[in-house]
N, C-alpha and C. Protein backbone atom coordinates (compact mmCIF):
# COMPACT_ATOMS: atom_id res chain seq x y z
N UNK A 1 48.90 -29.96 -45.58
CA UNK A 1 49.98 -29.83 -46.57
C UNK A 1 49.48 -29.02 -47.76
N UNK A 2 50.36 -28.07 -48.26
CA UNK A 2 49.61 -27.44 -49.45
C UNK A 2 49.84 -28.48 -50.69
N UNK A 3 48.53 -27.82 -51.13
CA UNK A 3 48.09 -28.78 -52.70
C UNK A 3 49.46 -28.06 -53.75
N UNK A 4 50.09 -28.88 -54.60
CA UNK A 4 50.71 -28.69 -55.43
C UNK A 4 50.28 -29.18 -56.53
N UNK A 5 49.55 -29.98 -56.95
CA UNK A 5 48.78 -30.67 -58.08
C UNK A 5 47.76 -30.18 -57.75
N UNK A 6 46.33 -29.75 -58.69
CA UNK A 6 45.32 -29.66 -58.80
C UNK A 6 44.60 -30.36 -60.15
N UNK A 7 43.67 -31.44 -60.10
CA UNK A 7 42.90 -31.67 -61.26
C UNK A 7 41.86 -31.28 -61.33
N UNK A 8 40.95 -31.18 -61.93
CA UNK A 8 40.05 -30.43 -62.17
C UNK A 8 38.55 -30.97 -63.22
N UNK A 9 37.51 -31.69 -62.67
CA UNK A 9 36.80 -32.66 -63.49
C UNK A 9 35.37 -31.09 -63.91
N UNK A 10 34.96 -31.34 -65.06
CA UNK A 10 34.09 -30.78 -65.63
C UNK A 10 32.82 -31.73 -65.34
N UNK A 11 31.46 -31.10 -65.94
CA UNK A 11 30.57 -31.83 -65.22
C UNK A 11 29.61 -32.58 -67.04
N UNK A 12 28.71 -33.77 -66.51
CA UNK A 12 28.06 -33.80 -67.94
C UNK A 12 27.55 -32.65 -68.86
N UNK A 13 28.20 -32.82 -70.41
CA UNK A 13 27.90 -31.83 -71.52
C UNK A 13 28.95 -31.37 -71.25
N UNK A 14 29.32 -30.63 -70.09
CA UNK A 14 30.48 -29.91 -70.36
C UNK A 14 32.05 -30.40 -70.56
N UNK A 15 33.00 -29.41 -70.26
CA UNK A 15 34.08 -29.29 -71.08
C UNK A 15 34.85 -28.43 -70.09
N UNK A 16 36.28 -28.22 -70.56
CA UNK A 16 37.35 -27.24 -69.80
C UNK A 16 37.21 -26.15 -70.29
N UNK A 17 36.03 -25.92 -70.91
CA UNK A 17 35.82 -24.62 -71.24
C UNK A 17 34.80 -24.23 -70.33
N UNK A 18 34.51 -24.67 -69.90
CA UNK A 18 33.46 -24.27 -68.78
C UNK A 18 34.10 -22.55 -67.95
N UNK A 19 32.93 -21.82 -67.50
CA UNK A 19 33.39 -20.79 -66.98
C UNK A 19 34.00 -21.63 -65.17
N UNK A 20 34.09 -22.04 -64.85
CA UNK A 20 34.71 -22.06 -63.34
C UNK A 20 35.83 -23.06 -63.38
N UNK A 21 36.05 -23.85 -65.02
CA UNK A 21 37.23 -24.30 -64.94
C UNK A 21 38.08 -23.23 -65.62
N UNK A 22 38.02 -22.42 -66.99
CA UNK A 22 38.48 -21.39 -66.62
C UNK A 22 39.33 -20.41 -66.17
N UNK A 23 38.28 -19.93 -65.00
CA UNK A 23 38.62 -19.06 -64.07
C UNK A 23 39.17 -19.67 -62.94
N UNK A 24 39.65 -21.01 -62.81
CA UNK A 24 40.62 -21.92 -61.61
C UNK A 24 42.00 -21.72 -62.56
N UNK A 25 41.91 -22.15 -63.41
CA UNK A 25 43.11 -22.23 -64.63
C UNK A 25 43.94 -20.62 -64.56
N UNK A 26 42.47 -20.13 -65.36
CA UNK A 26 43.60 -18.69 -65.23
C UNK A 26 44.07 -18.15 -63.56
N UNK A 27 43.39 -18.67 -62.52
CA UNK A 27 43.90 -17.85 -60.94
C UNK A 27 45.39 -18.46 -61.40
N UNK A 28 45.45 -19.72 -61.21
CA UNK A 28 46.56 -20.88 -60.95
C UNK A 28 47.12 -20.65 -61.78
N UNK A 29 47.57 -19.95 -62.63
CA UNK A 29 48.48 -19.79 -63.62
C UNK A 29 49.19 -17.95 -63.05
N UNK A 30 48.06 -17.42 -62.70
CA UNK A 30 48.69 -16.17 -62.47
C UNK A 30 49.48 -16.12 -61.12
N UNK A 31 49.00 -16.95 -59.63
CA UNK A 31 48.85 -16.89 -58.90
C UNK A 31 49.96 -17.97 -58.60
N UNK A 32 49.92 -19.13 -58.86
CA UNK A 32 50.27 -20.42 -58.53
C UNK A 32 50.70 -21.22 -59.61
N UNK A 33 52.29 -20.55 -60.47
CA UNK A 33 52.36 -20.59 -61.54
C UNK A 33 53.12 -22.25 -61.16
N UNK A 34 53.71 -22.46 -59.80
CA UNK A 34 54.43 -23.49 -59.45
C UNK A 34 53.45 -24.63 -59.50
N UNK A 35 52.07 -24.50 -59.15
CA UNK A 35 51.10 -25.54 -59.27
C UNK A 35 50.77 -26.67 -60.62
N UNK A 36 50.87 -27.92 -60.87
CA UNK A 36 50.64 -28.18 -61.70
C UNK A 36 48.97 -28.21 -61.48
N UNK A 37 48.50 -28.06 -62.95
CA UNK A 37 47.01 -28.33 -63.17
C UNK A 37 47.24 -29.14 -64.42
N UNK A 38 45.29 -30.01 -64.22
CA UNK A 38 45.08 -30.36 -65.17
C UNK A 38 43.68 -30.90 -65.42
N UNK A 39 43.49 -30.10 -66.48
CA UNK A 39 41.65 -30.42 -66.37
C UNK A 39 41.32 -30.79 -67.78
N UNK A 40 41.12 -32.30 -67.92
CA UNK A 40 41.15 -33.13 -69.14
C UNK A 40 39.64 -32.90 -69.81
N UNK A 41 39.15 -32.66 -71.16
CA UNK A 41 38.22 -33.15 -71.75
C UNK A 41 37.66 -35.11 -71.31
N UNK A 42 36.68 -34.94 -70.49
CA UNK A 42 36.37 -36.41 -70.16
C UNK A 42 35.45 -37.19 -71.56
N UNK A 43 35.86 -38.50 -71.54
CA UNK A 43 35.05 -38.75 -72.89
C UNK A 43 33.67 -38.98 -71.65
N UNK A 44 32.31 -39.67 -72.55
CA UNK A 44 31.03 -39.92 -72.08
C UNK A 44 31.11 -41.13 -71.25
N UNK A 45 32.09 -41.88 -71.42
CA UNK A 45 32.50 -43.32 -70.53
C UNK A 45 32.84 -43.29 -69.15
N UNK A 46 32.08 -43.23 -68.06
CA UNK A 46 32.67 -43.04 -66.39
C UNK A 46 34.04 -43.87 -66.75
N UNK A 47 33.74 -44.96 -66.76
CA UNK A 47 35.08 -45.70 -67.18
C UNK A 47 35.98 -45.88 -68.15
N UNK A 48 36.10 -45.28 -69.20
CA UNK A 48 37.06 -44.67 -69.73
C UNK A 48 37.40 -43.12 -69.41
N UNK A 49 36.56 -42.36 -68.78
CA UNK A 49 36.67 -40.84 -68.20
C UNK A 49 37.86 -41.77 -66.84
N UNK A 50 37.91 -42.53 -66.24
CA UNK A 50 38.41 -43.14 -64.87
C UNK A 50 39.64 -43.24 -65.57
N UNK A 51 39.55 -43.88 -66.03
CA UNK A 51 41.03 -44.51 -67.31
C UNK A 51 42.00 -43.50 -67.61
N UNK A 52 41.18 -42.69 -67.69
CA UNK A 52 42.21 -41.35 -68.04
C UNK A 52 42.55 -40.65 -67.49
N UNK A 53 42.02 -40.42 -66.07
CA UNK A 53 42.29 -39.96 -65.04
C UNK A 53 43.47 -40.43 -64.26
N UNK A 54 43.44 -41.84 -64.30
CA UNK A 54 44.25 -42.35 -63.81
C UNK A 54 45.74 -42.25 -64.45
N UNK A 55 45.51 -42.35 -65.81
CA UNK A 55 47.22 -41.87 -66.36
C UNK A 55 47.44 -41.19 -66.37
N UNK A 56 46.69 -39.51 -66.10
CA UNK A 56 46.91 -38.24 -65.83
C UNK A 56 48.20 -37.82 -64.80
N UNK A 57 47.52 -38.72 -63.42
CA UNK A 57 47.65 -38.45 -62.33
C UNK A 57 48.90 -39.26 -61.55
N UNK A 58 48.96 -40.34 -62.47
CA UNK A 58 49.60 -41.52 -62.01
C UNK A 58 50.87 -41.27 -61.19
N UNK A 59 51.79 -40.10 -61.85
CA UNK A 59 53.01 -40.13 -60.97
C UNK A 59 52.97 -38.67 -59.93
N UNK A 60 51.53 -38.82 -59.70
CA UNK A 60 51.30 -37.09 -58.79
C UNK A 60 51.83 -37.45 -57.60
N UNK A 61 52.01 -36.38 -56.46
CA UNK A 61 52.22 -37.21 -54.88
C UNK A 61 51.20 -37.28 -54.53
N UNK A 62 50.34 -38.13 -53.99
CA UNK A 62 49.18 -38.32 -53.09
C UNK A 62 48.90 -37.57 -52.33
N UNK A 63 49.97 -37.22 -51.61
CA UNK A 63 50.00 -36.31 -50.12
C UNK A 63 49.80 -34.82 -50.75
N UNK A 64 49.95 -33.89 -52.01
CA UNK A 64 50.19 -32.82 -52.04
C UNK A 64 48.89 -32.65 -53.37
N UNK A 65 48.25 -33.44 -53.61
CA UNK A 65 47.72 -33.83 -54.70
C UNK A 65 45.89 -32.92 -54.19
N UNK A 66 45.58 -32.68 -55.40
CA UNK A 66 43.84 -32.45 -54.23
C UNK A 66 42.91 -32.18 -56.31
N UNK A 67 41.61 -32.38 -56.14
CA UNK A 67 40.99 -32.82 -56.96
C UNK A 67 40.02 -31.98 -56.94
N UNK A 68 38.89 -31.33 -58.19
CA UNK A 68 37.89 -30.37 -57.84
C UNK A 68 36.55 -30.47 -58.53
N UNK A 69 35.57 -30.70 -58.52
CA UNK A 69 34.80 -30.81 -59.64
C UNK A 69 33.53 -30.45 -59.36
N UNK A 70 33.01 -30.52 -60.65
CA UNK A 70 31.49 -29.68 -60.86
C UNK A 70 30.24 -30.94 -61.19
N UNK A 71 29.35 -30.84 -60.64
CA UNK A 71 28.15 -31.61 -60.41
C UNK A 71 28.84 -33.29 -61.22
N UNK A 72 28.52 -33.59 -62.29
CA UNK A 72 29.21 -35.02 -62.35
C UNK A 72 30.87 -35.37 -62.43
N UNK A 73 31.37 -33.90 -62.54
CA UNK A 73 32.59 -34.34 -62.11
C UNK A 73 32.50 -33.97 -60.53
N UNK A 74 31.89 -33.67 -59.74
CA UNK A 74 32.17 -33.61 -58.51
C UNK A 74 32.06 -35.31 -58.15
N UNK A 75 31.26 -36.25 -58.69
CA UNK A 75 31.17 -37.55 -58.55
C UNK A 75 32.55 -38.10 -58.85
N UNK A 76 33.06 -37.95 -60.14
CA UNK A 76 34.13 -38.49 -60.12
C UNK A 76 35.12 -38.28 -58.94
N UNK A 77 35.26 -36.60 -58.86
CA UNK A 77 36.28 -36.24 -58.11
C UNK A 77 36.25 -37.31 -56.66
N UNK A 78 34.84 -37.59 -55.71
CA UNK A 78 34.78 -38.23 -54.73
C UNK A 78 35.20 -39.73 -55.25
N UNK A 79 35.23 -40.13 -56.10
CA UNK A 79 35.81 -41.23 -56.92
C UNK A 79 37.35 -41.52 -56.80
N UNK A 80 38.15 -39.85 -57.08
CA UNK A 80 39.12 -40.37 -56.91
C UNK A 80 40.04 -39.86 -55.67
N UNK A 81 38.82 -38.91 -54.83
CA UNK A 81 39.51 -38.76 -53.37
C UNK A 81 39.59 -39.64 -52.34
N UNK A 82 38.01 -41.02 -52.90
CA UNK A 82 38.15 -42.10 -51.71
C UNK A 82 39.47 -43.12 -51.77
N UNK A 83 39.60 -42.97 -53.15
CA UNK A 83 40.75 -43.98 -53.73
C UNK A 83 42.15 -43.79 -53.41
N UNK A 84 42.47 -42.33 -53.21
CA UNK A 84 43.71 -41.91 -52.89
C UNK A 84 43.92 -40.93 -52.10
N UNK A 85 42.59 -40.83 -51.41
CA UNK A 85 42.67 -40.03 -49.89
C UNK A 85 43.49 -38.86 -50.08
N UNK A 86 42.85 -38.37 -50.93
CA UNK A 86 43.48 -36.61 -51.27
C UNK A 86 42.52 -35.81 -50.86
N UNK A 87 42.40 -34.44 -51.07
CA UNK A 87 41.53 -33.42 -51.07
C UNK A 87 40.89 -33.41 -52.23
N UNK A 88 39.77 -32.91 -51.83
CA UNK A 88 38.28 -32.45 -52.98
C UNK A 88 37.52 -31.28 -52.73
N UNK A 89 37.59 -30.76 -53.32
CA UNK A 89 36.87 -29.57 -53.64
C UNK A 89 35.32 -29.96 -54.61
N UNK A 90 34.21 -29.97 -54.35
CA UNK A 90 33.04 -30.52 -54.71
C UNK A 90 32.08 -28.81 -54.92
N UNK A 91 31.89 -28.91 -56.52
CA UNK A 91 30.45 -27.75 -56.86
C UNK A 91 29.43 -28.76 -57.15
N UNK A 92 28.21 -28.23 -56.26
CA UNK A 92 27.00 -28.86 -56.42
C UNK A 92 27.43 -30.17 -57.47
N UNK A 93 27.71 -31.11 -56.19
CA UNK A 93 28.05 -32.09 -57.13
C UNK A 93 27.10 -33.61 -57.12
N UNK A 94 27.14 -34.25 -58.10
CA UNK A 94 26.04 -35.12 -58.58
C UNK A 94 25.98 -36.18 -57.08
N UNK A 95 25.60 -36.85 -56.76
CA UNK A 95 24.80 -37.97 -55.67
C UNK A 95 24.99 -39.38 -56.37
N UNK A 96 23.38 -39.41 -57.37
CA UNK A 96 23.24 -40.29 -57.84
C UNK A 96 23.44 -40.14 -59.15
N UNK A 97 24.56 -40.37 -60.16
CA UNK A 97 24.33 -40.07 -61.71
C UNK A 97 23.41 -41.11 -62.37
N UNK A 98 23.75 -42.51 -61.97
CA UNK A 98 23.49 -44.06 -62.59
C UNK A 98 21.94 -43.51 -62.56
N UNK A 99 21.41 -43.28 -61.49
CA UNK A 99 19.83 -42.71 -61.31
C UNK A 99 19.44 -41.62 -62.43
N UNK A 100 19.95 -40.65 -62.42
CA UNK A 100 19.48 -39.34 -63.00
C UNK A 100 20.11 -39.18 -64.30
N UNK A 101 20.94 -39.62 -64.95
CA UNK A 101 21.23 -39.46 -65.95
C UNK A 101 20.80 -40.53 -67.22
N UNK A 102 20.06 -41.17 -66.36
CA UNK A 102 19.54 -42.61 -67.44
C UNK A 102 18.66 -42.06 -68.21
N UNK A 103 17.80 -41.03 -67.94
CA UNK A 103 16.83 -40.32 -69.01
C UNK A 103 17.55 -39.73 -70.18
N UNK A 104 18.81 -39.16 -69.85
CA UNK A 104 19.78 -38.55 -71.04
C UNK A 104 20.30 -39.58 -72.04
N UNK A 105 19.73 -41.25 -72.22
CA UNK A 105 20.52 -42.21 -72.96
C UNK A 105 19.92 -41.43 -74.55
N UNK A 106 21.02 -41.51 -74.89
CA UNK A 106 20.72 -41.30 -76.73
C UNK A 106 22.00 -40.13 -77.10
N UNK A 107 21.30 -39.34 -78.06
CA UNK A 107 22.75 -38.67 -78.53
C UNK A 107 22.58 -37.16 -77.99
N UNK A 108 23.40 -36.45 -77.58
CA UNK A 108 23.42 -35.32 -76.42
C UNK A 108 24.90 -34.33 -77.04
N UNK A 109 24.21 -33.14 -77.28
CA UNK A 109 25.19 -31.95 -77.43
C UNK A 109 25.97 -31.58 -76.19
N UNK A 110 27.04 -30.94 -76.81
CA UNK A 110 27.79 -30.11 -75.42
C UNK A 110 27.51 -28.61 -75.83
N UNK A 111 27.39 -28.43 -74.18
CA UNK A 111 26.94 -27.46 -73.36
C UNK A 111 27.91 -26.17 -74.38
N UNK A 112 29.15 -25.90 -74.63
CA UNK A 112 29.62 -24.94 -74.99
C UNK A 112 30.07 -24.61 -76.88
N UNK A 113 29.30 -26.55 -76.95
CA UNK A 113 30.10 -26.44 -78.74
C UNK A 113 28.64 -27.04 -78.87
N UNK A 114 27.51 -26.69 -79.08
CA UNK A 114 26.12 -27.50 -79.48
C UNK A 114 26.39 -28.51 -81.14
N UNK A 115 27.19 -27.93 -82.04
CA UNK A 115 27.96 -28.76 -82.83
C UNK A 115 28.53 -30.03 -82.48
N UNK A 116 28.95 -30.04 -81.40
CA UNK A 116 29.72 -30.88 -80.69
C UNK A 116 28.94 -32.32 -80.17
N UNK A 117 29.12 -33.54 -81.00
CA UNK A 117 27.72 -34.43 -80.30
C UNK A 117 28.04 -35.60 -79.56
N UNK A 118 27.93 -36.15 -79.07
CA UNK A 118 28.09 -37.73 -77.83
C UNK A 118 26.83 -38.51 -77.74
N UNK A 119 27.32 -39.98 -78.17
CA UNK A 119 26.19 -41.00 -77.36
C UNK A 119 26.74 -41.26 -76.17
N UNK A 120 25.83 -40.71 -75.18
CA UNK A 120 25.41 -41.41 -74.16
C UNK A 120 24.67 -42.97 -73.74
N UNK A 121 25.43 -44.14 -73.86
CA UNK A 121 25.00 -45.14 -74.32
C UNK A 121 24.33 -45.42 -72.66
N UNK A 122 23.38 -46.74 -72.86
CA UNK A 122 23.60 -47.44 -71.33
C UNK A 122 24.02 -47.98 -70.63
N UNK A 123 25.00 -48.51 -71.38
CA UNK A 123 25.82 -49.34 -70.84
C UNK A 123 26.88 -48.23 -69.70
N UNK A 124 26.63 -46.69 -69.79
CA UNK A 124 27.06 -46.29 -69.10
C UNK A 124 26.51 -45.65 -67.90
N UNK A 125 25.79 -46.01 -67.75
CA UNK A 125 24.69 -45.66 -66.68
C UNK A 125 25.16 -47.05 -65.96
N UNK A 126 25.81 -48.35 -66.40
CA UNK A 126 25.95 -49.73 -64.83
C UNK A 126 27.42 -48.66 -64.65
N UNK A 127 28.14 -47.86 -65.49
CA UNK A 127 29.59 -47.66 -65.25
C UNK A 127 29.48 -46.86 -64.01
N UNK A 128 28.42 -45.72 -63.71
CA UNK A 128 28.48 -44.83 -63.05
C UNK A 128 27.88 -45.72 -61.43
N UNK A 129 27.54 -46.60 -61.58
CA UNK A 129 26.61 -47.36 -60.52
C UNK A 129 28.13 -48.12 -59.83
N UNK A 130 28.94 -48.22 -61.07
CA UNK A 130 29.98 -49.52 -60.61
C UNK A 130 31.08 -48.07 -59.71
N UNK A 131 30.80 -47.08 -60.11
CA UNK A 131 31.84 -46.03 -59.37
C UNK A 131 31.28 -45.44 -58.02
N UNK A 132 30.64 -45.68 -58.19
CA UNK A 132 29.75 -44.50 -56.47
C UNK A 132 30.88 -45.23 -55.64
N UNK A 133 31.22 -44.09 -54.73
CA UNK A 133 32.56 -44.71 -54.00
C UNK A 133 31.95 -44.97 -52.55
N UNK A 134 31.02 -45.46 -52.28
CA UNK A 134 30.41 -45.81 -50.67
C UNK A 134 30.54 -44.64 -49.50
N UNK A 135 30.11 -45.23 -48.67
CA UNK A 135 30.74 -43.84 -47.58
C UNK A 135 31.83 -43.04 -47.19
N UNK A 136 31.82 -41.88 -46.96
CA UNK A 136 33.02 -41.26 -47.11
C UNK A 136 34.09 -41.99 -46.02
N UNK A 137 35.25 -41.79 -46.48
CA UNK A 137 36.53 -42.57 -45.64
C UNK A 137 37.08 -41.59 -44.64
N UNK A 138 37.31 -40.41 -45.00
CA UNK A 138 37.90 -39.00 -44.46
C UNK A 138 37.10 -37.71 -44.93
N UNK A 139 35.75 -38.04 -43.97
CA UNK A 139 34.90 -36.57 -44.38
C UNK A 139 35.48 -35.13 -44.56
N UNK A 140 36.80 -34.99 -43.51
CA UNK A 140 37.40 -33.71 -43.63
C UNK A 140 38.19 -33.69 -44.58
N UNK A 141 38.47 -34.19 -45.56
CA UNK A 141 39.14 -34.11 -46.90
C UNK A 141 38.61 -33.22 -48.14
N UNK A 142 37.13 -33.32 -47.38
CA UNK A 142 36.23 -32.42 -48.49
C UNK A 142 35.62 -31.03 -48.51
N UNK A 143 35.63 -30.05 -49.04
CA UNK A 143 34.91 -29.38 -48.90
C UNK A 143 33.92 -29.19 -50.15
N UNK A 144 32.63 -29.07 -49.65
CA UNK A 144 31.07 -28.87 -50.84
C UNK A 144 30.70 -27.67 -50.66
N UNK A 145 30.76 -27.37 -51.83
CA UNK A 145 30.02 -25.66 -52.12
C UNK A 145 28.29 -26.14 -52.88
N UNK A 146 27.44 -26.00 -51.65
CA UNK A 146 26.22 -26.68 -52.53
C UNK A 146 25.15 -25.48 -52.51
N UNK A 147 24.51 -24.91 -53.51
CA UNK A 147 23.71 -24.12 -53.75
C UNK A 147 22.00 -24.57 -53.35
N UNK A 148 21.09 -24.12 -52.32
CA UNK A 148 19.92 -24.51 -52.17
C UNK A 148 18.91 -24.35 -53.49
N UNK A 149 19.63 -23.27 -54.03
CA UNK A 149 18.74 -23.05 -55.81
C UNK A 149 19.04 -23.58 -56.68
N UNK A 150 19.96 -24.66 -56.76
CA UNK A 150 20.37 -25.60 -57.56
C UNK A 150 18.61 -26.13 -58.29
N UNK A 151 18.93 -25.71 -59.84
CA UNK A 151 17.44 -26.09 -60.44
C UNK A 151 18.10 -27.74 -61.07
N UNK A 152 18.81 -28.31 -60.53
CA UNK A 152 19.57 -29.34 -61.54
C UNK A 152 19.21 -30.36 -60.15
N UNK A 153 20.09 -30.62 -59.00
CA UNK A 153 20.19 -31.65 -58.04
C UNK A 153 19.62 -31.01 -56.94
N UNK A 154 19.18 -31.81 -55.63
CA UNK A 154 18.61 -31.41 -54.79
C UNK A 154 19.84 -31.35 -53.48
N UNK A 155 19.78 -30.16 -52.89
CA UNK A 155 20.85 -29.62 -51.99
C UNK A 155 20.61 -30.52 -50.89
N UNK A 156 19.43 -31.03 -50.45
CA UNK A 156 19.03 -32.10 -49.24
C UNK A 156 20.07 -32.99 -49.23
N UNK A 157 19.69 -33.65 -50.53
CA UNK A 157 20.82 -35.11 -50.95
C UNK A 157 22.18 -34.91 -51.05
N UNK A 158 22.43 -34.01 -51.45
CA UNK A 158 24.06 -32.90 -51.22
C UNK A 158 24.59 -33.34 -50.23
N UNK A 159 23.96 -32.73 -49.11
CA UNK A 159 24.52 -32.49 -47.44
C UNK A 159 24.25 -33.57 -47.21
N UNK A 160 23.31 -34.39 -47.59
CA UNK A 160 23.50 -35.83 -46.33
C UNK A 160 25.01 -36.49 -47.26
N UNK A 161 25.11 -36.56 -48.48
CA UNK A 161 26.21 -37.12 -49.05
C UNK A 161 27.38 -36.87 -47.93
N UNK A 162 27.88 -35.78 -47.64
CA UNK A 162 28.83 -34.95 -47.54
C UNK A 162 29.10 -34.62 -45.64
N UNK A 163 27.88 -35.41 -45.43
CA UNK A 163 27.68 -35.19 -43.82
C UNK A 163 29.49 -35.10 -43.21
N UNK A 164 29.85 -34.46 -42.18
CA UNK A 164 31.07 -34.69 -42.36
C UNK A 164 32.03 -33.51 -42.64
N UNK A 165 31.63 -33.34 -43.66
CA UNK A 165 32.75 -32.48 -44.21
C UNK A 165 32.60 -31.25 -44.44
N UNK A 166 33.47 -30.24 -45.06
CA UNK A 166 33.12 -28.51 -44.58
C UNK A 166 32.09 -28.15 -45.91
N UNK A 167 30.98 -27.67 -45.42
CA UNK A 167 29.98 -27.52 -46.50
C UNK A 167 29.72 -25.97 -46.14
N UNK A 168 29.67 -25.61 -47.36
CA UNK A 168 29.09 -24.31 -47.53
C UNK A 168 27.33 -24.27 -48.55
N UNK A 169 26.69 -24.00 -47.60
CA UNK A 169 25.58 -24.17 -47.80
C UNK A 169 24.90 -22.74 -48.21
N UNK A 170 24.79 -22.71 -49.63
CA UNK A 170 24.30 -21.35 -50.25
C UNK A 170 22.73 -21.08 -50.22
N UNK A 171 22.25 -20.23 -49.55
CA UNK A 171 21.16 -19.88 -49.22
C UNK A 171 20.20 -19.71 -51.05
N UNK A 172 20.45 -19.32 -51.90
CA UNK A 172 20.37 -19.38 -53.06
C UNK A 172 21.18 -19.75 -54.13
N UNK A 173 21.54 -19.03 -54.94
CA UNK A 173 22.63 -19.66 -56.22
C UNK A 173 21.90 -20.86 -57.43
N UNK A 174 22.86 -21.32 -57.92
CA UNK A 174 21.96 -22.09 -58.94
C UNK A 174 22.98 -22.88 -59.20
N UNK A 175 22.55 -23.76 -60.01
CA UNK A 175 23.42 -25.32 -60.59
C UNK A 175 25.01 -24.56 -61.04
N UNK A 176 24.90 -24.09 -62.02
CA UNK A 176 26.28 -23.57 -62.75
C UNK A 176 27.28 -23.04 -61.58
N UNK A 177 26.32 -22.68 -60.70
CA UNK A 177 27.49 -21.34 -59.00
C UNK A 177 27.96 -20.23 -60.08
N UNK A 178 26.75 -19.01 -60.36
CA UNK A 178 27.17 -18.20 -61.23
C UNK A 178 27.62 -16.91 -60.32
N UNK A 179 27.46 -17.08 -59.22
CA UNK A 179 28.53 -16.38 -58.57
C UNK A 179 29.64 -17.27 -57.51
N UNK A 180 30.26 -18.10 -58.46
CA UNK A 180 31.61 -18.56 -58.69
C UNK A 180 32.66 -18.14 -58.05
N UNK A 181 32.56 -16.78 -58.43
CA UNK A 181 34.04 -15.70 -57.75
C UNK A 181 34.03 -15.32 -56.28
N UNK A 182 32.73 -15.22 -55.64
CA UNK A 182 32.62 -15.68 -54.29
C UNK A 182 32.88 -16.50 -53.77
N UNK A 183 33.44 -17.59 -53.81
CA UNK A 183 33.65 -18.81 -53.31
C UNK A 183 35.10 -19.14 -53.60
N UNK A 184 35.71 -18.40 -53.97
CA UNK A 184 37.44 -18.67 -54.63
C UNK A 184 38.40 -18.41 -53.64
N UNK A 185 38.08 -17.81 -52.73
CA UNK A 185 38.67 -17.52 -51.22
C UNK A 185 38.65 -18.47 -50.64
N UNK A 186 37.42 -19.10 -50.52
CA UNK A 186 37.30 -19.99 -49.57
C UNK A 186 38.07 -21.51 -50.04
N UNK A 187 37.86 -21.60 -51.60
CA UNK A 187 38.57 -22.94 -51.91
C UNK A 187 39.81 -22.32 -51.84
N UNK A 188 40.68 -21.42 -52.27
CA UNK A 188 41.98 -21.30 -52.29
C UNK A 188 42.54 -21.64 -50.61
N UNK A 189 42.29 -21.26 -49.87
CA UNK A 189 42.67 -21.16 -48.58
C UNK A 189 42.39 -22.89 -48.24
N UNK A 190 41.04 -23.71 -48.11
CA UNK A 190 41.25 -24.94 -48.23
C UNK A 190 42.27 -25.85 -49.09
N UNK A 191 42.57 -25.44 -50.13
CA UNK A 191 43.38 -25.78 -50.79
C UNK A 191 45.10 -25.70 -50.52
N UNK A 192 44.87 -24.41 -49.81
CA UNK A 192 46.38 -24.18 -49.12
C UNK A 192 47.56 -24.46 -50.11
N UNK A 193 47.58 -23.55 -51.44
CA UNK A 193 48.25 -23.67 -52.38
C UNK A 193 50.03 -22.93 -51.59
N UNK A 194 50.78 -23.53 -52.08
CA UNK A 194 51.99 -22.56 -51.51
C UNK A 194 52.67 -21.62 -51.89
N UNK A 195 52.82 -20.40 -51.55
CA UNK A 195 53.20 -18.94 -51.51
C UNK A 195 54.05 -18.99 -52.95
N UNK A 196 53.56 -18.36 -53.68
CA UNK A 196 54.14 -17.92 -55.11
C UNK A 196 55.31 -17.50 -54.39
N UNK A 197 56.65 -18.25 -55.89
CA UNK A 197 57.81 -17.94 -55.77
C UNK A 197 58.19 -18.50 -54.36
């Protein structure tokens, strides 16, 4: 079924300013002006970031609905594809956050406004432990764009996550996917947005 909703999760530090949210925003606006989007500023709370997701989305259709995200929002996103068995679109996306992000507890700039500041408390590190959504339910729901040069997560742990589902496995590349615009074919067509106008 083509996606008519698209959300769109940013990853830790970052923001909807991110370059690959962006450049989804501006395609889908030029391209797929019928599409709704929506790619929220997440606060630092998995569970209040969940919270808000959920009233975002609340009256979307399930069936036409599909979700996209970048390394810790790719976590969420599997968060909220096991929950409502939609499509996901996953960039080098996080595994374990509760694990790897516990070194980041204290106060932490964003990535595009260094002005811009957040506690990262611990209490959010049990939030991200209480979200890992178990084994996948419908591996073919997903597709992972995972970079082997990822200097951030390890592409090993990627693919076994994801076993299953359509992975594009980048021989190089890096955490950010700074060649991004290569890969927009391939999610648009998974995505199966429907024919402008």
């Amino acid at each position: 079924m083509p996606t008519t909703h698209l959300l769109y999760l940013h990853g830790f530090r970052s923001s909807p300013q991110s370059m690959k949210a962006r450049k989804m925003a501006a395609l889908i606006a030029a391209r797929y002006p019928a599409v709704t989007w929506c790619c929220p500023q997440l606060p630092p709370s998995p569970q209040a970031a969940m919270a808000l997701l959920e009233g975002a989305i609340a009256g979307w259709p399930r069936a036409s609905m599909a979700v996209m995200g970048s390394s810790l929002g790719g976590f969420y996103a599997t968060a909220v594809a096991e929950r409502l068995g939609c499509k996901a679109v996953l960039l080098n996306p996080a595994i374990e956050p509760a694990r790897d992000l516990a070194r980041y507890i204290g106060e932490q700039s964003a990535w595009h406004n260094d002005q811009e500041r957040f506690f990262f408390e611990p209490r959010f590190v049990d939030e991200l432990r209480e979200l890992h959504a178990g084994a996948l339910k419908a591996p073919q729901n997903y597709l992972a764009i995972i970079a082997k040069g990822d200097e951030v997560l390890d592409w090993r742990e990627m693919t076994a996550r994801y076993a299953g589902a359509q992975i594009r496995l980048l021989p190089g590349g890096d955490h950010a996917l700074s060649d991004f615009d290569e890969h927009l074919s391939g999610i648009l067509e998974f995505l199966d947005f429907p024919a402008a106008g």
